[in-house]
PDB file of N, CA and C in Angstrom:
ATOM      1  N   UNK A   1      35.021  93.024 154.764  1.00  0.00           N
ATOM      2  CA  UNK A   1      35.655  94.053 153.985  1.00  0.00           C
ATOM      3  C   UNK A   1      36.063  93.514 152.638  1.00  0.00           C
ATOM      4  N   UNK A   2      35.845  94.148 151.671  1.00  0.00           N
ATOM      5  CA  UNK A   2      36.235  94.057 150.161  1.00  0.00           C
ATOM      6  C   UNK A   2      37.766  94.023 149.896  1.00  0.00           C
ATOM      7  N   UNK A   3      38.510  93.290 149.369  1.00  0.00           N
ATOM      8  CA  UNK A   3      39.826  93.355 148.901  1.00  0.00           C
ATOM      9  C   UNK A   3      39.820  94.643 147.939  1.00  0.00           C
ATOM     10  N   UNK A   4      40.967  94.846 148.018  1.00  0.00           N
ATOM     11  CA  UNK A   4      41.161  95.797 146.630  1.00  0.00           C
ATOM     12  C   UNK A   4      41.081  95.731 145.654  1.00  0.00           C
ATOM     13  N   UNK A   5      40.960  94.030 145.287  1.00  0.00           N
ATOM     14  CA  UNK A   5      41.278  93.488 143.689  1.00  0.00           C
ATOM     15  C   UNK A   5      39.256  93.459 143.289  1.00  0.00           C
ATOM     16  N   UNK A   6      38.578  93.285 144.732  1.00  0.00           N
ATOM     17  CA  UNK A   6      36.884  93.640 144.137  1.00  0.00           C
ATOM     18  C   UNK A   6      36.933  94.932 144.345  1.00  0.00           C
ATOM     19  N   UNK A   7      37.481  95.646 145.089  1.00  0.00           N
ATOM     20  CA  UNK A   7      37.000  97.194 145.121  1.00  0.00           C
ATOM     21  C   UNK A   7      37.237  97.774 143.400  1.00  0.00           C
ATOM     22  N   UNK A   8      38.319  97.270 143.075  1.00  0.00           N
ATOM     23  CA  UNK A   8      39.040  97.566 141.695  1.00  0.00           C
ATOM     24  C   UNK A   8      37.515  96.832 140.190  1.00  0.00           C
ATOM     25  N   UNK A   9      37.501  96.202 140.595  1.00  0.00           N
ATOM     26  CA  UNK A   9      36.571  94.971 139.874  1.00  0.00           C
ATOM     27  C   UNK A   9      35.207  95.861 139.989  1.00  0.00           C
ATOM     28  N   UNK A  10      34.632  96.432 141.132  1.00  0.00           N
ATOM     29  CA  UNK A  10      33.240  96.618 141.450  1.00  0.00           C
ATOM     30  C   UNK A  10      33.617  98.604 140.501  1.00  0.00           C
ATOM     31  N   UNK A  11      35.056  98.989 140.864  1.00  0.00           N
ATOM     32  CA  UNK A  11      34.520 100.099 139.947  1.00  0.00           C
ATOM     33  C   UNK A  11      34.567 100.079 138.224  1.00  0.00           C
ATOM     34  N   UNK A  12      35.096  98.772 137.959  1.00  0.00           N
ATOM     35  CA  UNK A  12      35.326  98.754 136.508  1.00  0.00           C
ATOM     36  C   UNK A  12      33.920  98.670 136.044  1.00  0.00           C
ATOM     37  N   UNK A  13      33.509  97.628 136.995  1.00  0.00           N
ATOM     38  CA  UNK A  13      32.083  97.932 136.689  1.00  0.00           C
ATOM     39  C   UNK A  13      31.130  98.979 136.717  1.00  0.00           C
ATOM     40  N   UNK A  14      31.590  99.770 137.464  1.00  0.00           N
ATOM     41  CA  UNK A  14      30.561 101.083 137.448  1.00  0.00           C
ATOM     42  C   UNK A  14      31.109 102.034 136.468  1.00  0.00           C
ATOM     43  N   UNK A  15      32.425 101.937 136.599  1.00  0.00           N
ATOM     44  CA  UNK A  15      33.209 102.790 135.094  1.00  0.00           C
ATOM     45  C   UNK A  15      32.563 102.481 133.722  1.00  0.00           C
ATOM     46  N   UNK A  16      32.190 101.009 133.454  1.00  0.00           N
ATOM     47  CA  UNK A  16      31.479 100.246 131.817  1.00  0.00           C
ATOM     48  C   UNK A  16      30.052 100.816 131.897  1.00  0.00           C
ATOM     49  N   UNK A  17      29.348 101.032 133.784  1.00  0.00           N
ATOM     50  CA  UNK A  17      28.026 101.252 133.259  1.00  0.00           C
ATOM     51  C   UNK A  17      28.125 102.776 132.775  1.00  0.00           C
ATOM     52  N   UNK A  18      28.709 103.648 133.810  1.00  0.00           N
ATOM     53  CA  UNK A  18      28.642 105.329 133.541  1.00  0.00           C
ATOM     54  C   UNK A  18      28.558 105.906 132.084  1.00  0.00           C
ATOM     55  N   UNK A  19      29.953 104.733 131.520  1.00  0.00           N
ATOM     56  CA  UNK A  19      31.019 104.866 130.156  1.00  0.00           C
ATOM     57  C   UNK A  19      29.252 104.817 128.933  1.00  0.00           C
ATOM     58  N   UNK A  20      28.403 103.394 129.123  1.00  0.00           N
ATOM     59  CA  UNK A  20      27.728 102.740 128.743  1.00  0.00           C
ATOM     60  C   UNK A  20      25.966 104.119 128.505  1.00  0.00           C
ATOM     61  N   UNK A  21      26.056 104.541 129.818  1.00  0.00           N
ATOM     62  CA  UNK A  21      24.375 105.675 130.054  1.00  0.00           C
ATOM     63  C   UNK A  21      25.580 107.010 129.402  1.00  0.00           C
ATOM     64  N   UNK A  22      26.214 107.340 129.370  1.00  0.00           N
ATOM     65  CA  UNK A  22      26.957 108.579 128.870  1.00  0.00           C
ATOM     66  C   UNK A  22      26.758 108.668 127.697  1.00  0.00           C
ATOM     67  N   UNK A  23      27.044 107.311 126.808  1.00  0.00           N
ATOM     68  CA  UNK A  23      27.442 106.564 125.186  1.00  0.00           C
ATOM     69  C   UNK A  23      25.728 106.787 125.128  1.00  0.00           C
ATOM     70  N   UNK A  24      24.798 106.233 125.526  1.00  0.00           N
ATOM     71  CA  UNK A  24      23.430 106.640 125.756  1.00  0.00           C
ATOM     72  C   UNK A  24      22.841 108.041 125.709  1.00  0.00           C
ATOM     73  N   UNK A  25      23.780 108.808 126.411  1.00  0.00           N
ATOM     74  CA  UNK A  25      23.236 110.236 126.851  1.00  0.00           C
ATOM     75  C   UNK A  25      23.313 110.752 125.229  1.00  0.00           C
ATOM     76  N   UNK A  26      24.915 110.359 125.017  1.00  0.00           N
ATOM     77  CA  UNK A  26      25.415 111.234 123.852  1.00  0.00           C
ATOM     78  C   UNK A  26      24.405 111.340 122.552  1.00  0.00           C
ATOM     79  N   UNK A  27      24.323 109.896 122.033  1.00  0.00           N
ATOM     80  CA  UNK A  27      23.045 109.492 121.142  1.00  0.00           C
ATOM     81  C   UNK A  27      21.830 110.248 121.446  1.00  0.00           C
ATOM     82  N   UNK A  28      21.339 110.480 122.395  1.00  0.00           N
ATOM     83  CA  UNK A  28      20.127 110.848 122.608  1.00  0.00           C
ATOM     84  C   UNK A  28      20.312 112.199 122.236  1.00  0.00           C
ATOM     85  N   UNK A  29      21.620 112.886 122.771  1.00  0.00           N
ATOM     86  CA  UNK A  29      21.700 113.911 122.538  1.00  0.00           C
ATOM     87  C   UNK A  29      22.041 115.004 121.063  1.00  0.00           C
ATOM     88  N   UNK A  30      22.883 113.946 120.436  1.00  0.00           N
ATOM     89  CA  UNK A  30      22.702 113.833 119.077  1.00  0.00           C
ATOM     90  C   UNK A  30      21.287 113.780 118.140  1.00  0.00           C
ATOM     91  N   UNK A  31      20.709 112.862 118.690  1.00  0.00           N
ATOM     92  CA  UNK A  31      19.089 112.813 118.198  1.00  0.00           C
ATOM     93  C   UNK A  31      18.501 114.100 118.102  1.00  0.00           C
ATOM     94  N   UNK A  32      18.578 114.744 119.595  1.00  0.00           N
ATOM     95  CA  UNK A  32      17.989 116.032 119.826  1.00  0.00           C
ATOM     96  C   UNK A  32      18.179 117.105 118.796  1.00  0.00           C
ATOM     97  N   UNK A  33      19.612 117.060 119.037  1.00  0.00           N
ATOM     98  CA  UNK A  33      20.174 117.714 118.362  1.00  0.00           C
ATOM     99  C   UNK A  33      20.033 118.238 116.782  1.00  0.00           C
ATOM    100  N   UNK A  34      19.515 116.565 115.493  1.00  0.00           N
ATOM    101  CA  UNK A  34      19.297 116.915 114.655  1.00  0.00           C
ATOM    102  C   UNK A  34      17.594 117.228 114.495  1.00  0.00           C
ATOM    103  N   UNK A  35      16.957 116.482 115.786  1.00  0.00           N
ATOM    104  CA  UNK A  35      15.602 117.200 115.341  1.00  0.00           C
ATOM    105  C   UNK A  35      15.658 118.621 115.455  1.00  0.00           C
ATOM    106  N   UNK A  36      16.190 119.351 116.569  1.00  0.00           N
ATOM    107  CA  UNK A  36      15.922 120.898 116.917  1.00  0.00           C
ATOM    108  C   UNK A  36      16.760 121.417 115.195  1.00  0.00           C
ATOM    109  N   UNK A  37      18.041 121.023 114.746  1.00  0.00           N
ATOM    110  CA  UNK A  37      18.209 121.299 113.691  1.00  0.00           C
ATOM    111  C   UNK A  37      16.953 121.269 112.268  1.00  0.00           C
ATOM    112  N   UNK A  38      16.273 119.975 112.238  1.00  0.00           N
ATOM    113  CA  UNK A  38      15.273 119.876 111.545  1.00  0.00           C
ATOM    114  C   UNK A  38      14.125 120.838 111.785  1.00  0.00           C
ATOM    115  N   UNK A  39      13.627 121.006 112.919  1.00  0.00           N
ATOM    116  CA  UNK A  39      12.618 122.156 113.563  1.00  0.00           C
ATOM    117  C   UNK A  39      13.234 123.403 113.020  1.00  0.00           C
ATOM    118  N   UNK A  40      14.074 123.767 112.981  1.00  0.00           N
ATOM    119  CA  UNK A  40      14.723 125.319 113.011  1.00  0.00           C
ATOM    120  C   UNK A  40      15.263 125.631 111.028  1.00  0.00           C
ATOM    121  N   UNK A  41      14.840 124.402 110.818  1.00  0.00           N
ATOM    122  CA  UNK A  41      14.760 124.220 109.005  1.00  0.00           C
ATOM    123  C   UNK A  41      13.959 124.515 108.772  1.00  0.00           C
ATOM    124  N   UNK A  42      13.215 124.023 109.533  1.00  0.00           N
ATOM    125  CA  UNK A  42      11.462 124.152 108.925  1.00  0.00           C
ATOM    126  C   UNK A  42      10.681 125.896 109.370  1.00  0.00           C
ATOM    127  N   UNK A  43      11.371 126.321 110.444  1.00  0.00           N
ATOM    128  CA  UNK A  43      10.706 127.725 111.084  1.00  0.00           C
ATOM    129  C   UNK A  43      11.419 128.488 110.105  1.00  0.00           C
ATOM    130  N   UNK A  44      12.664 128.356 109.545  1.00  0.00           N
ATOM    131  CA  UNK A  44      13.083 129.037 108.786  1.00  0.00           C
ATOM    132  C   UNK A  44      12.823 128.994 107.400  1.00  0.00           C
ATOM    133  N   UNK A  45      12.444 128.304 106.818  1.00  0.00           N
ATOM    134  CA  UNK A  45      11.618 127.912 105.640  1.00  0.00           C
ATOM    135  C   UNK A  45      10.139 128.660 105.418  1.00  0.00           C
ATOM    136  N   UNK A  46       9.236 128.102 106.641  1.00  0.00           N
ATOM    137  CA  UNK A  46       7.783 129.091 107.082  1.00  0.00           C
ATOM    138  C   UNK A  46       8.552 130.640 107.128  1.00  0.00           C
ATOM    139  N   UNK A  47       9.723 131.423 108.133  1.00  0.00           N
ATOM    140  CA  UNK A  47       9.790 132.595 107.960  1.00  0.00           C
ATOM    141  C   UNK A  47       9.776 133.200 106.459  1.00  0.00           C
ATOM    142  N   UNK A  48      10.911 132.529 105.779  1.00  0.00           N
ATOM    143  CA  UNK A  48      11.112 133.149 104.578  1.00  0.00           C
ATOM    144  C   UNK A  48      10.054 132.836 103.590  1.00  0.00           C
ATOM    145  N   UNK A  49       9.025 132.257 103.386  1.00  0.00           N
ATOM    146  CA  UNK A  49       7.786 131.944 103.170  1.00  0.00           C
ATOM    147  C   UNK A  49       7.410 133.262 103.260  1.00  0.00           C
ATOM    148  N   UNK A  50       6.747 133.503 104.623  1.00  0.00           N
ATOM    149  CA  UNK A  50       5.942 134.525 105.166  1.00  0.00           C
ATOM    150  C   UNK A  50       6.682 136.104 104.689  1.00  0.00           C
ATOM    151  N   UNK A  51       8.038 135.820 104.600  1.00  0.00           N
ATOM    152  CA  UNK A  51       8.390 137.091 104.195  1.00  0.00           C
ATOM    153  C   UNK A  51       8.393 137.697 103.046  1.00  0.00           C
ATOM    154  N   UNK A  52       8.093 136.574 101.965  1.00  0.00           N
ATOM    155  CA  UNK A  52       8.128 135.958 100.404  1.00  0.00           C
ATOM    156  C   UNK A  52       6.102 137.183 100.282  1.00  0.00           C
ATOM    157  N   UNK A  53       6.164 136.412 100.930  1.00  0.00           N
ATOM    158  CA  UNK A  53       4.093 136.896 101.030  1.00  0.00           C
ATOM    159  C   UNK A  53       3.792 138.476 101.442  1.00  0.00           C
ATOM    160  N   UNK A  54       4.646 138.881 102.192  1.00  0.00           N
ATOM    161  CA  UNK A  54       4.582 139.954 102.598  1.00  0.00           C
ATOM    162  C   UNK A  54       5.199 141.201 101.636  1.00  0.00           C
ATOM    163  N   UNK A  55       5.937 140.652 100.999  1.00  0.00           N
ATOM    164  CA  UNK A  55       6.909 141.468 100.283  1.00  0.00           C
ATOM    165  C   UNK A  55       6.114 141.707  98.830  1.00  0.00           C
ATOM    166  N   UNK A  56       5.485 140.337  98.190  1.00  0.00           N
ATOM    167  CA  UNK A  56       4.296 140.237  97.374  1.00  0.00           C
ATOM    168  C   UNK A  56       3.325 141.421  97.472  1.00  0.00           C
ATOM    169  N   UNK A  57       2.697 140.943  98.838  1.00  0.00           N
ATOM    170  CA  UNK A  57       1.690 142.011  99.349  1.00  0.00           C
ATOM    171  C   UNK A  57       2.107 143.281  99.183  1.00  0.00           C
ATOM    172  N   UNK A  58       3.156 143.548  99.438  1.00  0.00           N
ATOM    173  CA  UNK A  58       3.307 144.932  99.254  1.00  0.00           C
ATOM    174  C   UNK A  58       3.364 145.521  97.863  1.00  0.00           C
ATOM    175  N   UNK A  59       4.366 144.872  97.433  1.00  0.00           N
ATOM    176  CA  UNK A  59       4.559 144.818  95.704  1.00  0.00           C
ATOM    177  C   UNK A  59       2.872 144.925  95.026  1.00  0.00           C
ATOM    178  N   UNK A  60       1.816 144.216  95.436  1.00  0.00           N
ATOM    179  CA  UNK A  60       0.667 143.868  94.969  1.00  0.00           C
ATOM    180  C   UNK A  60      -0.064 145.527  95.286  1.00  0.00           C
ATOM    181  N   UNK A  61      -0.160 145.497  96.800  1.00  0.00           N
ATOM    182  CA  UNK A  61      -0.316 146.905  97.085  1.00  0.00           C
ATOM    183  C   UNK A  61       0.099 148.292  96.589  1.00  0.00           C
ATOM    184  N   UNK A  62       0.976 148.783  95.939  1.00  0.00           N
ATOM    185  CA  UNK A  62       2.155 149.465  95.185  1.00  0.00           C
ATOM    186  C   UNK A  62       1.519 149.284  93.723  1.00  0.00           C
ATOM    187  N   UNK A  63       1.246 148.231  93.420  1.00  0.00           N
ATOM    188  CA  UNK A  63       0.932 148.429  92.001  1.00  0.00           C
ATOM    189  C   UNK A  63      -0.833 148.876  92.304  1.00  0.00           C
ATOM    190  N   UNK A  64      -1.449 148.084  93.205  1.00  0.00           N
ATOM    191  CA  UNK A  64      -3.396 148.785  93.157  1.00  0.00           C
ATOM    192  C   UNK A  64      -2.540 150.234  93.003  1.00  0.00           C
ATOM    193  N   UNK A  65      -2.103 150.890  93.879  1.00  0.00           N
ATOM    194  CA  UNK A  65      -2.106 152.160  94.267  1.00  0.00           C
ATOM    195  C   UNK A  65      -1.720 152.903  92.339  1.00  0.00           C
ATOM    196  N   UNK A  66      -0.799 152.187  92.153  1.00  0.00           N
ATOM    197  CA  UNK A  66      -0.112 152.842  90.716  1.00  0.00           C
ATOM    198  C   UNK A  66      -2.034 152.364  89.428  1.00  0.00           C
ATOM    199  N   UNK A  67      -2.059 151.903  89.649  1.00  0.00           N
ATOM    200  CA  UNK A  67      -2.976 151.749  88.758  1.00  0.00           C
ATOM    201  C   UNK A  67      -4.591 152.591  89.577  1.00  0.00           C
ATOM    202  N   UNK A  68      -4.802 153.098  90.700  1.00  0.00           N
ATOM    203  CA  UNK A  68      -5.738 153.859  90.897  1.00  0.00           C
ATOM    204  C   UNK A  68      -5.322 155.075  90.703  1.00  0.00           C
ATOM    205  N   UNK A  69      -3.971 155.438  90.531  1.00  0.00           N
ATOM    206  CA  UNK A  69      -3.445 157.025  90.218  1.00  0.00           C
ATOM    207  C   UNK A  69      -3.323 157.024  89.040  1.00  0.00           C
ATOM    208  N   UNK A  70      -3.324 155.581  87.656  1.00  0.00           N
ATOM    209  CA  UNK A  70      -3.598 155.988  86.233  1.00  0.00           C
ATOM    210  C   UNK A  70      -5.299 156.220  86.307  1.00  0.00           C
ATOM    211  N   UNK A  71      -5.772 155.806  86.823  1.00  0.00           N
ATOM    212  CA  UNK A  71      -7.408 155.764  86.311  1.00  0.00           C
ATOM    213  C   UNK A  71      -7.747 157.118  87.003  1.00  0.00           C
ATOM    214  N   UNK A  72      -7.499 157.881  88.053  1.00  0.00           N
ATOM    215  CA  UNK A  72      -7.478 158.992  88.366  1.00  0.00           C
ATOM    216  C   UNK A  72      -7.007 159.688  87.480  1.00  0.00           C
ATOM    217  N   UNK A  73      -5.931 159.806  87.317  1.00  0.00           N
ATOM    218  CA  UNK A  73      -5.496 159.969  85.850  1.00  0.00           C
ATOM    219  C   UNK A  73      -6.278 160.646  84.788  1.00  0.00           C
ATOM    220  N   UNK A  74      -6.090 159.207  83.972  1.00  0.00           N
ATOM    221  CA  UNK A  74      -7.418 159.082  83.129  1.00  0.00           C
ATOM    222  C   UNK A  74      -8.416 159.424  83.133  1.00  0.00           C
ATOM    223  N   UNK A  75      -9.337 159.517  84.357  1.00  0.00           N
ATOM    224  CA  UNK A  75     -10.168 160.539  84.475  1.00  0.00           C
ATOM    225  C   UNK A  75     -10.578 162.012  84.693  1.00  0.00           C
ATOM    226  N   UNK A  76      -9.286 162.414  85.094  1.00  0.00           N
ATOM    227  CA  UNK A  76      -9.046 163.612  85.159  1.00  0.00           C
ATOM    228  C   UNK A  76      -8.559 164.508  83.593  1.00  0.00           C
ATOM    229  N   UNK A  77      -8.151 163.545  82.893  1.00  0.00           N
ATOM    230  CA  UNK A  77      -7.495 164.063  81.138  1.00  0.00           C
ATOM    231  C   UNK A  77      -9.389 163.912  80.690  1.00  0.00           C
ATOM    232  N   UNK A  78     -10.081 162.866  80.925  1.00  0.00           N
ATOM    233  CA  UNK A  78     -11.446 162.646  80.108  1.00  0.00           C
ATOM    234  C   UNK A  78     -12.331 163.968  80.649  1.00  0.00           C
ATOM    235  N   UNK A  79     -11.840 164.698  81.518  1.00  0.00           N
ATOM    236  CA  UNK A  79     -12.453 165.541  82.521  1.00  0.00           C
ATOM    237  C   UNK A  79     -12.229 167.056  81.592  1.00  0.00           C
ATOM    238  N   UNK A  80     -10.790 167.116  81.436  1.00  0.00           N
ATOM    239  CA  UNK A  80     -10.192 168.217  81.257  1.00  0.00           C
ATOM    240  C   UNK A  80     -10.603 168.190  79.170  1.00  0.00           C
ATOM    241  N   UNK A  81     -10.495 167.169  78.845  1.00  0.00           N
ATOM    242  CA  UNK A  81     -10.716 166.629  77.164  1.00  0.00           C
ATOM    243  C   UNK A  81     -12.292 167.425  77.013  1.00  0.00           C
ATOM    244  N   UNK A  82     -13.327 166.993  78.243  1.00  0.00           N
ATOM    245  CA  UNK A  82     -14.639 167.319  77.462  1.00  0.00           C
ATOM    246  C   UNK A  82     -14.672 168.585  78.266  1.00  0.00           C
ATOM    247  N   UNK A  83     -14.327 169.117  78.717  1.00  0.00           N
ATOM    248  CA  UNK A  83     -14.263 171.041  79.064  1.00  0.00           C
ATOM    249  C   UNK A  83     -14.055 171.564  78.133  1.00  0.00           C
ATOM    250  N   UNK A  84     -12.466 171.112  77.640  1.00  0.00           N
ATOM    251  CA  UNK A  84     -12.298 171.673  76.251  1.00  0.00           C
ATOM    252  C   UNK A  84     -12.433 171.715  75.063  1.00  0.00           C
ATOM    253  N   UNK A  85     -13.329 170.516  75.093  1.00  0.00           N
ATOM    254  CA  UNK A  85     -14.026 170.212  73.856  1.00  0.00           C
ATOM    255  C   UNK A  85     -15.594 170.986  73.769  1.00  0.00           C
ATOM    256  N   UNK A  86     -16.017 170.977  75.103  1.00  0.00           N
ATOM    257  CA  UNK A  86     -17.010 172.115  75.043  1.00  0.00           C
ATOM    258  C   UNK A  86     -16.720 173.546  74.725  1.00  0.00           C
ATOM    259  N   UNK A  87     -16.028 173.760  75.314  1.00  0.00           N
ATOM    260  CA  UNK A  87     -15.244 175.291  75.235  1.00  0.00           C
ATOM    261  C   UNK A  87     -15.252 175.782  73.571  1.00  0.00           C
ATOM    262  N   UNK A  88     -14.637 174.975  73.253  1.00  0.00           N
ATOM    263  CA  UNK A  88     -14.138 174.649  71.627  1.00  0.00           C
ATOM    264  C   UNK A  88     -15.311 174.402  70.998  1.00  0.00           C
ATOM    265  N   UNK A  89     -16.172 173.543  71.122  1.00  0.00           N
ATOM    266  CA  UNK A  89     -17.660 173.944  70.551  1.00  0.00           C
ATOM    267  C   UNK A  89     -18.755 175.022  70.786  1.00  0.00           C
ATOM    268  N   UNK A  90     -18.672 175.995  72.057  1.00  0.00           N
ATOM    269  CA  UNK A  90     -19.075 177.021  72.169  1.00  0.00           C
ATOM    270  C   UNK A  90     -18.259 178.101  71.205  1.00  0.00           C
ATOM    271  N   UNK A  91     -17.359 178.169  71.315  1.00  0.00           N
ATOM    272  CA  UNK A  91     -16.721 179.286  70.907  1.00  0.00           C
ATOM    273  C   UNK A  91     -16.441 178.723  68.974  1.00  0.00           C
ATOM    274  N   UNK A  92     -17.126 177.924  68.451  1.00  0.00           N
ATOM    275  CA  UNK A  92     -17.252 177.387  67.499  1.00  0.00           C
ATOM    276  C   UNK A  92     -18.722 178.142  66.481  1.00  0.00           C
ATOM    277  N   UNK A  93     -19.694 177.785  67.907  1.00  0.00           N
ATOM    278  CA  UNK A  93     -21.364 177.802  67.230  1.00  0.00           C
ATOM    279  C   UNK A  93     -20.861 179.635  67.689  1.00  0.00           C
ATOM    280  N   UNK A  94     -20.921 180.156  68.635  1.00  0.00           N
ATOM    281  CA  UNK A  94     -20.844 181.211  68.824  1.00  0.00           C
ATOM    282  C   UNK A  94     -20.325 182.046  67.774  1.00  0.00           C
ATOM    283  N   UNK A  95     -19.027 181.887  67.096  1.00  0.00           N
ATOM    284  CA  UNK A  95     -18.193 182.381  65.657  1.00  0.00           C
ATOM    285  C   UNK A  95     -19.158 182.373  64.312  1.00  0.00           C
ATOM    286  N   UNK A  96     -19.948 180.945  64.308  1.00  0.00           N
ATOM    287  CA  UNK A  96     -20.004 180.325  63.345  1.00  0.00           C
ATOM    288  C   UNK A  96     -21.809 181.149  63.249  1.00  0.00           C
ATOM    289  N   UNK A  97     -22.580 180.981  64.404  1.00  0.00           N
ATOM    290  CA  UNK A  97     -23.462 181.363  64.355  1.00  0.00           C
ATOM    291  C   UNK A  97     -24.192 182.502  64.590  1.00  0.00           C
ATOM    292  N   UNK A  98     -23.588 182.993  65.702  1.00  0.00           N
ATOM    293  CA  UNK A  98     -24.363 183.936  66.800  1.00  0.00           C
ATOM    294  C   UNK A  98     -23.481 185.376  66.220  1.00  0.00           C
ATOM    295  N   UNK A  99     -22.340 185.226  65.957  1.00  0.00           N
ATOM    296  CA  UNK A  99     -21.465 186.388  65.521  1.00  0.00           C
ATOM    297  C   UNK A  99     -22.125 186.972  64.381  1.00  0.00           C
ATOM    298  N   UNK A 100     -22.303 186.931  63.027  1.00  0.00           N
ATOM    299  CA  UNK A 100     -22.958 187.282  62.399  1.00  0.00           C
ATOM    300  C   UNK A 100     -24.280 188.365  62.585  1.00  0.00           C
ATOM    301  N   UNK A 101     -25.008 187.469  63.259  1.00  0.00           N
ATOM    302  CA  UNK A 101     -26.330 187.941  63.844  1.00  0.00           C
ATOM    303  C   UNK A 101     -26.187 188.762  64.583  1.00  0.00           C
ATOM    304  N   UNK A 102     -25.150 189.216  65.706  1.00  0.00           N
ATOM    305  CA  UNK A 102     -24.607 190.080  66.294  1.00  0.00           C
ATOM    306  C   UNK A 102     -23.870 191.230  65.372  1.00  0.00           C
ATOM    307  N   UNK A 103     -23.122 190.994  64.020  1.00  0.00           N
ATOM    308  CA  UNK A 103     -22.979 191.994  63.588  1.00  0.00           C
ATOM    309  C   UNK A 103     -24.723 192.531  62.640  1.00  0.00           C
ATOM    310  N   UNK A 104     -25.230 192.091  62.529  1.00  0.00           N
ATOM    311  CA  UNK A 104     -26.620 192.641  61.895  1.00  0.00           C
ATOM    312  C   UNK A 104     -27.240 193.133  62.913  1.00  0.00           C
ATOM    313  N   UNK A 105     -27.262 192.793  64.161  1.00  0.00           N
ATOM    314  CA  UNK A 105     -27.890 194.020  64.942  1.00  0.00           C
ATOM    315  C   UNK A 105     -27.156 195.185  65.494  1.00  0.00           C
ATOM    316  N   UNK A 106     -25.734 194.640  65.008  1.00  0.00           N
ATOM    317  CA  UNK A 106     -24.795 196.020  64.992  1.00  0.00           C
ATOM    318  C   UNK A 106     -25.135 197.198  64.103  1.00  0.00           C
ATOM    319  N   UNK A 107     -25.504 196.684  62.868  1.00  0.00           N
ATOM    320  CA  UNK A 107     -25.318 197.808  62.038  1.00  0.00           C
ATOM    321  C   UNK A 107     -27.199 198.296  62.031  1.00  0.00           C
ATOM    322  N   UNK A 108     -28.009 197.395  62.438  1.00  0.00           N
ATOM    323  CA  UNK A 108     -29.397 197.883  63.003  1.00  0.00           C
ATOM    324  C   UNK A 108     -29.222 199.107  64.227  1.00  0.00           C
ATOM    325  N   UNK A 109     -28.618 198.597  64.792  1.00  0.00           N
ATOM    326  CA  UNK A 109     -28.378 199.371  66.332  1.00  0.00           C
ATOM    327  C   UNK A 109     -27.639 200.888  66.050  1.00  0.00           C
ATOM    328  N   UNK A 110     -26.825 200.805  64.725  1.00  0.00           N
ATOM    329  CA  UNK A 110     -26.172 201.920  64.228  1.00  0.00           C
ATOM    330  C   UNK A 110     -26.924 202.769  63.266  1.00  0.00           C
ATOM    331  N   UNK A 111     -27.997 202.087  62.448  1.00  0.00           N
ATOM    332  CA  UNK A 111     -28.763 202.943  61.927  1.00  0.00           C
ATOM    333  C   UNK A 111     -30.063 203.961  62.693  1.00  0.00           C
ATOM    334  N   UNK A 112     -30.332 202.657  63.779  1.00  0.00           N
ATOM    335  CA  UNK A 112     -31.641 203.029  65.034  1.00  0.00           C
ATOM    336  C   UNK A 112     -30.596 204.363  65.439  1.00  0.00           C
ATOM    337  N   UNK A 113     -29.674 204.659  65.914  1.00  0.00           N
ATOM    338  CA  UNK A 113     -29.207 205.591  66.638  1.00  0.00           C
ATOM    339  C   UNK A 113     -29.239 207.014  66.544  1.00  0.00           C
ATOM    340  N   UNK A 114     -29.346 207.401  65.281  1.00  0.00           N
ATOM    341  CA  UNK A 114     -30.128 208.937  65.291  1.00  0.00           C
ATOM    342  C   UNK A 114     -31.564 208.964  65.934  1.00  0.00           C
ATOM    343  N   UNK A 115     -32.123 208.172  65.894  1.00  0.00           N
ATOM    344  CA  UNK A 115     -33.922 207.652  66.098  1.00  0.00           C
ATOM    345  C   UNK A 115     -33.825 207.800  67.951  1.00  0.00           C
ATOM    346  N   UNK A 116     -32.632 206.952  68.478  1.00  0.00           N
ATOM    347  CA  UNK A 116     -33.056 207.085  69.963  1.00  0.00           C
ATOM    348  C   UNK A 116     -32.523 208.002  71.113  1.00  0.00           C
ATOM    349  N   UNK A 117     -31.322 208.636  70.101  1.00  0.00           N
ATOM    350  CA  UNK A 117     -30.645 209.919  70.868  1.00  0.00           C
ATOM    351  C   UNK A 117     -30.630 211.073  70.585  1.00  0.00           C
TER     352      UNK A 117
END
């Protein structure tokens, strides 16, 4: 049987090793600790990245769209410009040309008229 003074002795010793893998645990656990911190720097860095890109994209998207509704646009004024620029040149040659000639077969058409009724 063990005296008390080794029973005392044999747990100091197991008290220094426990004290000793604990002091061990802790470190390790610390370690962990700042890698998962370092990992969770870095996922958060890539998120706001990715959200940086996305937000771009959209912004990028938003403007195609604004610049296919000027050129729609624009093509729709170049659309409406040569209608009325035709319009405006018919009703130009028509005044300028055809009216005239229309009143000379007016006053033909007014002299013919005893002749055909």
């Amino acid at each position: 049987m063990a005296t008390q003074a080794e029973r005392i002795t044999a747990l100091e010793v197991h008290y220094e090793h426990v004290d000793k893998t604990l002091t061990a645990m802790s470190g390790t656990l610390d370690a962990v600790r700042a890698e998962v911190a370092e990992i969770r720097t870095h996922l958060d860095d890539r998120f706001n990245r990715i959200q940086m890109a996305i937000a771009d994209d959209k912004v990028a998207s938003s403007e195609t769209k604004f610049r296919v509704a000027l050129r729609v646009t624009g093509w729709l004024a170049g659309v409406v410009a040569t209608v009325l620029g035709a319009v405006v040149g018919g009703l130009f040659v028509f005044a300028r040309f055809l009216l005239p000639r229309l009143e000379k077969l007016a006053f033909l058409a007014q002299d013919t008229a005893p002749l055909v009724g």
